[in-house]
C-alpha atoms as a PDB file:
ATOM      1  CA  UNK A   1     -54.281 119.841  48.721  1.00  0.00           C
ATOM      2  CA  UNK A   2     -51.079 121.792  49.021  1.00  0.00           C
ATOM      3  CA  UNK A   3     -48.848 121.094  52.277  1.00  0.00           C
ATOM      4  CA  UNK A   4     -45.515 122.327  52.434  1.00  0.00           C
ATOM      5  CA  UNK A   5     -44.455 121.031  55.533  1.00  0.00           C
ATOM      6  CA  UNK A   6     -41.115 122.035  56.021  1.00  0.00           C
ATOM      7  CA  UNK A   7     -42.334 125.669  55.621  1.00  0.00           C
ATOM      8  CA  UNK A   8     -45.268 125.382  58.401  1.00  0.00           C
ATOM      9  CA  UNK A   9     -42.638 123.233  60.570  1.00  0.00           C
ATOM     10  CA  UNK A  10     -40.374 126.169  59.963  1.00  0.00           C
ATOM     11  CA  UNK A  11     -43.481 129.045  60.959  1.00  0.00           C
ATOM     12  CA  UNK A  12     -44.139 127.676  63.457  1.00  0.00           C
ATOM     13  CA  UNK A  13     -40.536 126.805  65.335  1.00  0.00           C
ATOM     14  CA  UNK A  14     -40.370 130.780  64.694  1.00  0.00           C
ATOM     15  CA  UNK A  15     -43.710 131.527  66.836  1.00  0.00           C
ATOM     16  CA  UNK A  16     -42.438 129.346  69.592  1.00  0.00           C
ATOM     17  CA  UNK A  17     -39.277 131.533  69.684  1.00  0.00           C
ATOM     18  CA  UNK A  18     -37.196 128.496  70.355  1.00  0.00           C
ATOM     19  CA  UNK A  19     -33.885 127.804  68.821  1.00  0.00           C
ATOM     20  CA  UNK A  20     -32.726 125.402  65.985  1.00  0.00           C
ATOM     21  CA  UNK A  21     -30.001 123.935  68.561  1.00  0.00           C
ATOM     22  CA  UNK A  22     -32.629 123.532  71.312  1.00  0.00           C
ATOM     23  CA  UNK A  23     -35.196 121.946  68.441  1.00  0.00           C
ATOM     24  CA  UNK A  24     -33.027 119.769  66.670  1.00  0.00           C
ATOM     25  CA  UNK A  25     -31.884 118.322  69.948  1.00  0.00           C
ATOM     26  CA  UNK A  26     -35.174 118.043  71.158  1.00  0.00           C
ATOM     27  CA  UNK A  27     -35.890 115.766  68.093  1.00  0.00           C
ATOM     28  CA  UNK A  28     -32.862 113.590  67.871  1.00  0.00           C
ATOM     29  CA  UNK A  29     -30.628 114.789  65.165  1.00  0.00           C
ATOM     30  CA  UNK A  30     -28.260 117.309  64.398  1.00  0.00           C
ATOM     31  CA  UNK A  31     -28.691 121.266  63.713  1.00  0.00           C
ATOM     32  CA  UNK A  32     -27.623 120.293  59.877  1.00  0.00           C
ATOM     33  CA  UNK A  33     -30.756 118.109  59.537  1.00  0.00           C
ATOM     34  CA  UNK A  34     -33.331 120.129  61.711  1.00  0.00           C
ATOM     35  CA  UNK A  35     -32.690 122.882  58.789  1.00  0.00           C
ATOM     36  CA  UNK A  36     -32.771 120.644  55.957  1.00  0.00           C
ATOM     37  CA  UNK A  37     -36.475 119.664  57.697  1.00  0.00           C
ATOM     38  CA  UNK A  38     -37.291 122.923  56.370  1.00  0.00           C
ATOM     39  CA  UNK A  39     -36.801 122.241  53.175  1.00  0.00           C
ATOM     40  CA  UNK A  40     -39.316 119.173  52.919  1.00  0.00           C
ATOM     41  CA  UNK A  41     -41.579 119.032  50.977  1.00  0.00           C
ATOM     42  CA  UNK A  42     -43.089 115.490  52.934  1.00  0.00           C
ATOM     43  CA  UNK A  43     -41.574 113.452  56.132  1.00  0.00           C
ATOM     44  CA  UNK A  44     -41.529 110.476  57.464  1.00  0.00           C
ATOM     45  CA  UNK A  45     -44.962 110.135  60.140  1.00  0.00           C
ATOM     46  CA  UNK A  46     -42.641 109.329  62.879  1.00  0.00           C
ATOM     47  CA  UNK A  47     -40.493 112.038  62.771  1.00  0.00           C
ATOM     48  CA  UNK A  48     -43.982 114.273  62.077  1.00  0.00           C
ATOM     49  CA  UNK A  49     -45.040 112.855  65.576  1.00  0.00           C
ATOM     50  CA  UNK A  50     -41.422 113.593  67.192  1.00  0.00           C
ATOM     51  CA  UNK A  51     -41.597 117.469  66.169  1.00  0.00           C
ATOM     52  CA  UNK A  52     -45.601 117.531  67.127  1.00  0.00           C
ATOM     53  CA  UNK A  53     -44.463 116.661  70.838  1.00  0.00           C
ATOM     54  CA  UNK A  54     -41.663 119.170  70.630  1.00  0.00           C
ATOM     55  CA  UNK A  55     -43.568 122.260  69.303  1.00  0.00           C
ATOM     56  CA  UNK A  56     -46.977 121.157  70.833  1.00  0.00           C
ATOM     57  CA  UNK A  57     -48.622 121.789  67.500  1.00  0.00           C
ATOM     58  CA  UNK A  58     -50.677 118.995  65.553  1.00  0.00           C
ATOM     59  CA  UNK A  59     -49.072 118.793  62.018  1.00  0.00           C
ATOM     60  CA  UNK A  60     -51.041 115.783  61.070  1.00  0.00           C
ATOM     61  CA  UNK A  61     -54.350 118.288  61.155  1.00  0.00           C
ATOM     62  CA  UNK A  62     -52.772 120.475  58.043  1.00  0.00           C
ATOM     63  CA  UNK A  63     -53.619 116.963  56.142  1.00  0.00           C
ATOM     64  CA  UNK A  64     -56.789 116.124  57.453  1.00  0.00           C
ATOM     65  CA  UNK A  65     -58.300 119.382  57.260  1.00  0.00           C
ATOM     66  CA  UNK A  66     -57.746 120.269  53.782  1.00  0.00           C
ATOM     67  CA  UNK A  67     -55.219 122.999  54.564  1.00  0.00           C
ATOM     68  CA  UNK A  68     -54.137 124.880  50.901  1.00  0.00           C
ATOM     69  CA  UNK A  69     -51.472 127.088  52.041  1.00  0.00           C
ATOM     70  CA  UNK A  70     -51.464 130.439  53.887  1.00  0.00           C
ATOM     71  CA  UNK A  71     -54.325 132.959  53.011  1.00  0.00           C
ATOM     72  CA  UNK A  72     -53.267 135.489  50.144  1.00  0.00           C
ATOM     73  CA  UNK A  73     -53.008 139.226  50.622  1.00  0.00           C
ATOM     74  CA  UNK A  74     -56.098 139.997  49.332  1.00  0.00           C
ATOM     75  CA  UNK A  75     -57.790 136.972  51.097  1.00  0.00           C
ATOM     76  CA  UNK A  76     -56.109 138.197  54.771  1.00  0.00           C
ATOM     77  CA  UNK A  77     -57.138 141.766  53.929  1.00  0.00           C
ATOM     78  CA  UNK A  78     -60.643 140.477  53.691  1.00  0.00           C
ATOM     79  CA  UNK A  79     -60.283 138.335  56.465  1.00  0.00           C
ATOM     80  CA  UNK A  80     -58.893 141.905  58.516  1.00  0.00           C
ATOM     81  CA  UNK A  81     -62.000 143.638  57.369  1.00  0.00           C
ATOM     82  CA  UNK A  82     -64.341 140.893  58.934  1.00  0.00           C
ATOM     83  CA  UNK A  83     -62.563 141.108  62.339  1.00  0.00           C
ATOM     84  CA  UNK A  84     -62.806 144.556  62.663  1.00  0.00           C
ATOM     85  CA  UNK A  85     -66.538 144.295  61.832  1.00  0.00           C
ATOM     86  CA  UNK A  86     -67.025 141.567  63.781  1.00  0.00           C
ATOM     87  CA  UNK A  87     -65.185 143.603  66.820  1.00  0.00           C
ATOM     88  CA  UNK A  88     -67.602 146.441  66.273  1.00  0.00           C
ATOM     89  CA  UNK A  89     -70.374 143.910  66.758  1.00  0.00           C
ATOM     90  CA  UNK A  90     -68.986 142.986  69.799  1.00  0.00           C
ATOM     91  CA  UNK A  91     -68.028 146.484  71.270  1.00  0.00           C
ATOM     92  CA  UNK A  92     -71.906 147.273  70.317  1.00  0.00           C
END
């Protein structure tokens, strides 16, 4: 199992559209160190928790859930195809 935390910490900072200034203080610690949290490849459980609270996202569940990493082209081009279908099934 594959997590590269600092990368999904990073994705998903980005989809909450808020700042590195606003998250590092949020979290305790300085703009310097919120980026270098981007960079991890592991972290500490209790800062985990910390940015959890912030981003209202459950980190902990990219562990316990088996999580391998985002899907590949070809697997989200499949995974396009199905919703479409699946949207057609609906619309029907």
């Amino acid at each position: 199992m594959t997590v590269n935390i600092g990368v999904e910490i990073k994705a998903v900072l980005h989809t909450k559209g808020m700042s590195i200034s606003e998250f590092a203080r949020r979290i305790g610690t300085s703009r310097e160190n919120a980026y270098s949290i981007f960079n991890r490849t592991s972290i500490d459980t209790e800062l985990l928790l910390k940015i959890c609270r912030v981003l209202e996202y459950d980190f902990f569940s990219l562990y316990k859930n088996g999580f391998t990493g985002p899907p590949t082209r070809d697997e989200f081009e499949e995974l396009k195809k199905e919703v479409e279908f699946l949207k057609k099934i609906l619309a029907a």
